[in-house]
Protein backbone atom coordinates (compact mmCIF):
# COMPACT_ATOMS: atom_id res chain seq x y z
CA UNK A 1 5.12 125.97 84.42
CA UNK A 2 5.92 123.40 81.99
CA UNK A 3 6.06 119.49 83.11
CA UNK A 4 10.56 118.79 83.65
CA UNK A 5 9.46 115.17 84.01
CA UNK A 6 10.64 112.99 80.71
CA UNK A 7 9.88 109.73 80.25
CA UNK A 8 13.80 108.50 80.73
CA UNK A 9 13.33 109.93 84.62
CA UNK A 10 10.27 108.19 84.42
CA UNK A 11 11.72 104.99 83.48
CA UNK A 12 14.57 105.30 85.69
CA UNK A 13 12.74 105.43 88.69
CA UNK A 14 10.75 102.42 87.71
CA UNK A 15 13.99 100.46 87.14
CA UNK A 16 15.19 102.58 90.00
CA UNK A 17 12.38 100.39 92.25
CA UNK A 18 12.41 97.68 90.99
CA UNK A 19 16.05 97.13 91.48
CA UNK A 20 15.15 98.55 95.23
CA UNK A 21 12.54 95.76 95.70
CA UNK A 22 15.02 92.96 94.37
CA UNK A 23 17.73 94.10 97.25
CA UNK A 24 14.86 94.08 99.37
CA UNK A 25 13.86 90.60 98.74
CA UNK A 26 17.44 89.72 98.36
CA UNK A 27 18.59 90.84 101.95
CA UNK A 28 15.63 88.94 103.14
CA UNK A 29 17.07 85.71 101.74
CA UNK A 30 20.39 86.50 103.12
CA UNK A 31 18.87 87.00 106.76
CA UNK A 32 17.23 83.91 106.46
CA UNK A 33 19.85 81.39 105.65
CA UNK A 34 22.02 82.91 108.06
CA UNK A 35 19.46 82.27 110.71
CA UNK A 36 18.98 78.75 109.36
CA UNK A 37 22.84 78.05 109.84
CA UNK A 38 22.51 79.79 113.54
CA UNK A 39 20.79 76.59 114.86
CA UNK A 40 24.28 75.37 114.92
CA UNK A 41 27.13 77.38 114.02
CA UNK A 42 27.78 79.82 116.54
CA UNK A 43 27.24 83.70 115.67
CA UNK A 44 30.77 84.56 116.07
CA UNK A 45 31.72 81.69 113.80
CA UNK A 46 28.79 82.94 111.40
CA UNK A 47 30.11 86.65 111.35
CA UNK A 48 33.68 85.66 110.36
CA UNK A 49 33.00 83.27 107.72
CA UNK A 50 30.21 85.30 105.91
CA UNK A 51 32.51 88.87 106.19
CA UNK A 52 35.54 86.71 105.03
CA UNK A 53 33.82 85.56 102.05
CA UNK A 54 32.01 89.45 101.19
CA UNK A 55 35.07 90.93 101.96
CA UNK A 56 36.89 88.89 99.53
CA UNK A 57 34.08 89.02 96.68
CA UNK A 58 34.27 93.04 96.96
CA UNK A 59 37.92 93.19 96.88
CA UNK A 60 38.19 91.28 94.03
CA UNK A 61 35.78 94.01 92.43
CA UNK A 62 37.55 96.61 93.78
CA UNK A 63 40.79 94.93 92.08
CA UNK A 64 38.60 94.45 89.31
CA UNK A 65 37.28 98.83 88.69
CA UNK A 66 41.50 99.16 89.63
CA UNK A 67 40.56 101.31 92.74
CA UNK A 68 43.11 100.61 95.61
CA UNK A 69 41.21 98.60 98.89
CA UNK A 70 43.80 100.32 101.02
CA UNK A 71 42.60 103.81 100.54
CA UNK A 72 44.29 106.82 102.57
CA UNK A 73 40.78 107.97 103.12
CA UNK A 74 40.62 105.16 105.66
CA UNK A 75 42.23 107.73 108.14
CA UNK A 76 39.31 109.95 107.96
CA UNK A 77 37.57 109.97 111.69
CA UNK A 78 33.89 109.92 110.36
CA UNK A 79 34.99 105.95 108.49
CA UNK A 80 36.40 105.16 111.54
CA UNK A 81 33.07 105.88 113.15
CA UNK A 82 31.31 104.30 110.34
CA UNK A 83 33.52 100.67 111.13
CA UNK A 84 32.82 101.14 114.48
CA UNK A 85 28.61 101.21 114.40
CA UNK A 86 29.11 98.95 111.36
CA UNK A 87 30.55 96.02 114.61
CA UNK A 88 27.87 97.22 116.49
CA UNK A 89 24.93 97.18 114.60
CA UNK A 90 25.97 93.24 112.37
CA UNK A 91 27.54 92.35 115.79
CA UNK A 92 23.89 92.94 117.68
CA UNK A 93 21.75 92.24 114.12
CA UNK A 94 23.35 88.96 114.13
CA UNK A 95 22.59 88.29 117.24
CA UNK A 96 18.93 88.94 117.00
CA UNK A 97 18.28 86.84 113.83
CA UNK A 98 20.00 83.75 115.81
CA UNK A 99 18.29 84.38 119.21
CA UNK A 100 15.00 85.73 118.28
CA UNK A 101 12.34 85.80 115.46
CA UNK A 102 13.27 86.98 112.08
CA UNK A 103 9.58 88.99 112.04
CA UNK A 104 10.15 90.76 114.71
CA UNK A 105 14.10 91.57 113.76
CA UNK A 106 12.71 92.67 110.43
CA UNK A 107 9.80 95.23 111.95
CA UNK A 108 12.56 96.60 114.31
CA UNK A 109 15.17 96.97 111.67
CA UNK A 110 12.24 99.17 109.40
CA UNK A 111 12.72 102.11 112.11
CA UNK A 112 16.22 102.77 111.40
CA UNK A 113 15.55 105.61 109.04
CA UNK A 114 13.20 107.13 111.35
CA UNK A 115 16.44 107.13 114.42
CA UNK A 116 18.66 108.51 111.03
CA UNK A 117 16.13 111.11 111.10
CA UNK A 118 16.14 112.42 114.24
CA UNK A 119 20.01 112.09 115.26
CA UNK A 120 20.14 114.30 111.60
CA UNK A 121 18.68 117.10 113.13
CA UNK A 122 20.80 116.52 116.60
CA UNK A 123 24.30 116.15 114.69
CA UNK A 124 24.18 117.69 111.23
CA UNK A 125 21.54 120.76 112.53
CA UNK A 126 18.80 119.55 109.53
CA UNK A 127 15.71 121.06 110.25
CA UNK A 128 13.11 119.19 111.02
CA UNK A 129 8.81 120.17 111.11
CA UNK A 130 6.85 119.46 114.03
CA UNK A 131 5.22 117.27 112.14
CA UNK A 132 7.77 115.23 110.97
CA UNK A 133 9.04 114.96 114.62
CA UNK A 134 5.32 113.62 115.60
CA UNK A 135 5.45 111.20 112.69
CA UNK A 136 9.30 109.62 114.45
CA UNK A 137 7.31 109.44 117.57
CA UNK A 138 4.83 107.92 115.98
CA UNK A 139 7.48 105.13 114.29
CA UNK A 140 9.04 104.99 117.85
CA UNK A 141 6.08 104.06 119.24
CA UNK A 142 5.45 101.34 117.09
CA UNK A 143 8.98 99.68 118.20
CA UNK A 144 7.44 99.63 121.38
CA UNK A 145 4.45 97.96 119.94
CA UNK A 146 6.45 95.48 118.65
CA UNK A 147 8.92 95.33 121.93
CA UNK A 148 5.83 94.90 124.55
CA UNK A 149 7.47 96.30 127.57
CA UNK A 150 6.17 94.92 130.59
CA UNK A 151 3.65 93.19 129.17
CA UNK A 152 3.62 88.89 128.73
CA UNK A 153 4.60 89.31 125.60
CA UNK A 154 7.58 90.93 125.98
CA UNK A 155 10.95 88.97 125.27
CA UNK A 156 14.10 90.77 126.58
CA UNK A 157 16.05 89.68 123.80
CA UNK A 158 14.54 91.83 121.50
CA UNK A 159 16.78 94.60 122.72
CA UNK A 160 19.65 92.77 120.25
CA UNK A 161 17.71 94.37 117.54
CA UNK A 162 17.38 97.58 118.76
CA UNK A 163 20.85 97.73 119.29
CA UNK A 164 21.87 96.49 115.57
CA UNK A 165 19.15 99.49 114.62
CA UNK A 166 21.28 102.42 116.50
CA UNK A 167 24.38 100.35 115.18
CA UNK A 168 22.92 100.51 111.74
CA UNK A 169 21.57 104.58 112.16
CA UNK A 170 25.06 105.16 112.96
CA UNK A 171 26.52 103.70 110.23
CA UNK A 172 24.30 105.19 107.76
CA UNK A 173 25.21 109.07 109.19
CA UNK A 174 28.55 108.30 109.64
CA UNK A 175 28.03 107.57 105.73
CA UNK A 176 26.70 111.22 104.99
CA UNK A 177 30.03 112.21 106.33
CA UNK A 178 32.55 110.15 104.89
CA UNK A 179 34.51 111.06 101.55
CA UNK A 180 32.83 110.84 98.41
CA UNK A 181 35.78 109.56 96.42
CA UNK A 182 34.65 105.79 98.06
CA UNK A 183 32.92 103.64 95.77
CA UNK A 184 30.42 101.26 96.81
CA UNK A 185 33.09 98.31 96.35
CA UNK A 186 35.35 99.97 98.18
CA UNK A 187 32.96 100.49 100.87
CA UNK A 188 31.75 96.75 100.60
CA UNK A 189 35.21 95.60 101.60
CA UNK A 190 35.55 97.71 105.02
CA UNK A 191 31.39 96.84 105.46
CA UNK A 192 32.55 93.04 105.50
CA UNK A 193 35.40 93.12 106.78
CA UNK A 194 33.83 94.59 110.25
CA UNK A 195 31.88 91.56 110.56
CA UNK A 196 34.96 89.94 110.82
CA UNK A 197 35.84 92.63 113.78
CA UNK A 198 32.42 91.35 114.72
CA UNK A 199 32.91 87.73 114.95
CA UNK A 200 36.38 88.19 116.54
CA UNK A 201 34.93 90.09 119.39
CA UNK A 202 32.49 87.88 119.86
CA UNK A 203 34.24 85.16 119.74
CA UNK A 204 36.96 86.21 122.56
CA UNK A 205 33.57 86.29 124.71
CA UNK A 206 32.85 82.98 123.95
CA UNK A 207 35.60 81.10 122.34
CA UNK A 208 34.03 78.48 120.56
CA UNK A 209 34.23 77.41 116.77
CA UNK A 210 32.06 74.40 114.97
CA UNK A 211 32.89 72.54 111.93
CA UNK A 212 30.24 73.26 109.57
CA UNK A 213 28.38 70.44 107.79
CA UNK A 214 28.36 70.58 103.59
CA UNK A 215 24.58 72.09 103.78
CA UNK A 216 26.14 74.79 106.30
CA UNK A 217 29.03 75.69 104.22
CA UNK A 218 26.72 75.96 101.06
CA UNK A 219 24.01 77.97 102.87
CA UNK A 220 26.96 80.65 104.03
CA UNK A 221 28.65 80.40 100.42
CA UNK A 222 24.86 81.61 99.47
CA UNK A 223 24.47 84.21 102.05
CA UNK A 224 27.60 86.05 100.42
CA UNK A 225 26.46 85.51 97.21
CA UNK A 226 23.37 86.95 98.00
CA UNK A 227 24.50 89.33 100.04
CA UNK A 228 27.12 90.83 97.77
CA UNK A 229 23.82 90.90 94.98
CA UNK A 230 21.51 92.40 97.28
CA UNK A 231 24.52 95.09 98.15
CA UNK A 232 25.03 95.93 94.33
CA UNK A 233 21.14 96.20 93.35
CA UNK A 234 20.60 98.67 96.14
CA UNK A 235 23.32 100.44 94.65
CA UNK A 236 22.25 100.14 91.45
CA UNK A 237 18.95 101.19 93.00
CA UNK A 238 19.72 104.39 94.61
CA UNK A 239 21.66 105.34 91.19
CA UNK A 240 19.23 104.68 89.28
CA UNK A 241 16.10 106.74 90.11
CA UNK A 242 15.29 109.91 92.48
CA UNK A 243 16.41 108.97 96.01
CA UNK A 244 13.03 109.92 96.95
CA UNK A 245 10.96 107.79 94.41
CA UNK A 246 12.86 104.66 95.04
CA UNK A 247 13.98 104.88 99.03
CA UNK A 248 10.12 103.97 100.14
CA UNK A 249 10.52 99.99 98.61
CA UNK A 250 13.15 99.71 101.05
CA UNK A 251 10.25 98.86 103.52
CA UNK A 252 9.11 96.29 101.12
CA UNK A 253 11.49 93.81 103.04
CA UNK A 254 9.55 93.49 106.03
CA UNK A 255 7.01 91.90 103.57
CA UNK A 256 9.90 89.58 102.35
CA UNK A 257 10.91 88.92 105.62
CA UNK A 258 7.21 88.39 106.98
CA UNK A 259 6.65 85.52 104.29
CA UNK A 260 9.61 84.07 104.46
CA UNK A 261 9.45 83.84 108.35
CA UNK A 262 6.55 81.74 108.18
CA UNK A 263 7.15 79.19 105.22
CA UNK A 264 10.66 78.53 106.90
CA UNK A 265 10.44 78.85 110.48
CA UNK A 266 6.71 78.71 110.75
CA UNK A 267 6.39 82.80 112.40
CA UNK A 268 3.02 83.42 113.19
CA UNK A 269 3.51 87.04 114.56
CA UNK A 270 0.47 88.07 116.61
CA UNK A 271 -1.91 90.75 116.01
CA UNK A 272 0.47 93.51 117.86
CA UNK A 273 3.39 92.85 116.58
CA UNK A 274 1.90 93.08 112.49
CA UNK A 275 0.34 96.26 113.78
CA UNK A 276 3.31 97.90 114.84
CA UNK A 277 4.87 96.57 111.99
CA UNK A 278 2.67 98.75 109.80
CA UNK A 279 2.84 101.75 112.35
CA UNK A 280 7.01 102.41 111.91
CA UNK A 281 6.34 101.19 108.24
CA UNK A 282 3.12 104.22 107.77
CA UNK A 283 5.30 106.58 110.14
CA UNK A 284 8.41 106.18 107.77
CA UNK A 285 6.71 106.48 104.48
CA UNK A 286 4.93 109.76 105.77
CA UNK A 287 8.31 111.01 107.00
CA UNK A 288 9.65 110.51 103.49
CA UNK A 289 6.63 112.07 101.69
CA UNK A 290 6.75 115.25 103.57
CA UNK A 291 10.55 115.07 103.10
CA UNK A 292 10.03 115.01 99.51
CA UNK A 293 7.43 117.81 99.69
CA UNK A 294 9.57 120.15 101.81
CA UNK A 295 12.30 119.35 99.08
CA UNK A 296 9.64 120.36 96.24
CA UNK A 297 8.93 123.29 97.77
CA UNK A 298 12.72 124.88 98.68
CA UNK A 299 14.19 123.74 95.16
CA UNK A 300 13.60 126.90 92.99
CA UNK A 301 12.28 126.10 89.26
């Protein structure tokens, strides 16, 4: 059978990965100064402020393509499930880059694809090999590596990110089933806009709000403009080249996040917690290769 790979698909899944790795990096810049700015600002203070200013950078690009923010699709239930996971998992992602370290919020975050996954084959009936099901085991298992239950090293708090994961998982299969006619600006506003939701609820808990210093307000007027970049290269990303080629550098930002971590807040994450790191990161990498495979082999030629 003759070779359907030309060197433009070629090149596109290059540029496809390297824009990947750039959001990657990117988003691992963003979590950082927003944990920087949590040594003082509250969360719920953090959350409004940073989806005030995203929300208003993607509207202005929505304005911008002349697509309408307040799109009638906003009715349909699976984007109202989407918002709602989207408060839960920034809400409790937040939380854990302010309360706990960002290496081990980072390593947690890296199993969300494998909990997509599984609740895939639960709610949209996707078949999945008993193979693939022992490889999310195997990614699960490495969350508890990282967690410790019941052992000294365990920190309670870590739950937070955990929770942001199934928030996140949600979000991303409410995703499948929302309407295609959204773009990804479009989408950016409502994304932002529930951490607003976010901060609000949080902030009814606790009712407290800080005046930021100058170096505050400039770290959070980075976040968003990071933020909205990392957003739009991970667009540009998944556009780019073969979803399967380029969706394995999304692990690279547990690297990003690893370095980071340590020249900023001086991390040094213990022999465990890197090796369960690489056990969801090994688990999801093999889950996408023998995704791609089972793909390879049902697509007739």
């Amino acid at each position: 059978m003759p070779n359907t790979t030309d060197k433009s698909g070629a090149a596109g899944n290059v540029t496809g990965a390297a824009f990947m790795v750039l959001a990657m990096a990117l988003f691992a810049v963003e979590d950082t100064l927003l944990k920087h700015v949590s040594s003082h600002l509250p969360v719920s203070e953090i959350l409004i402020l940073f989806g005030t200013g995203g929300a208003l950078v993607f509207a202005l690009l929505t304005w911008q393509r002349g697509e309408r923010i307040f799109n009638t699709d906003l009715k349909h239930p699976a984007l109202l499930i989407r918002s709602l996971f989207e408060v839960l998992g920034r809400l409790f992602f937040t939380l854990s880059l302010a309360l706990t370290a960002l290496s081990t919020t980072s390593a947690i975050l890296q199993a969300t694809p494998l909990l997509v996954a599984a609740a895939s084959a639960v709610i949209f009936r996707e078949k999945i090999s008993g193979l693939r099901w022992a490889l999310i085991t195997l990614g699960f298992f490495g969350v508890l590596l990282v967690l410790r239950p019941g052992l000294d090293g365990f920190t309670p708090l870590s739950i937070l990110a955990v929770l942001g994961m199934i928030g996140f998982a949600g979000r991303d299969l409410a995703t499948r089933a929302a309407p295609k006619g959204l773009s990804y600006a479009q989408l950016g506003v409502y994304g932002f806009a529930m951490l607003i939701v976010s901060g609000v609820i949080l902030l009814a808990w606790r009712g407290q709000m800080v005046m930021p210093t100058g170096l505050e307000a400039l770290m959070l007027i980075s976040a968003v403009v990071v933020g909205v970049a990392a957003y739009t290269a991970l667009t540009f990303a998944m556009r780019t080249g073969e979803v399967s080629m380029v969706t394995p550098f999304r692990y690279s930002r547990l690297l990003f996040a690893m370095v980071l971590a340590a020249l900023v807040f001086h991390e040094r994450p213990d022999a465990m917690e890197l090796f369960g790191g690489a056990v969801i990161v090994a688990a999801g990498l093999a889950l996408m290769l023998t995704g791609r495979r089972r793909a390879a082999v049902t697509t007739p030629s």
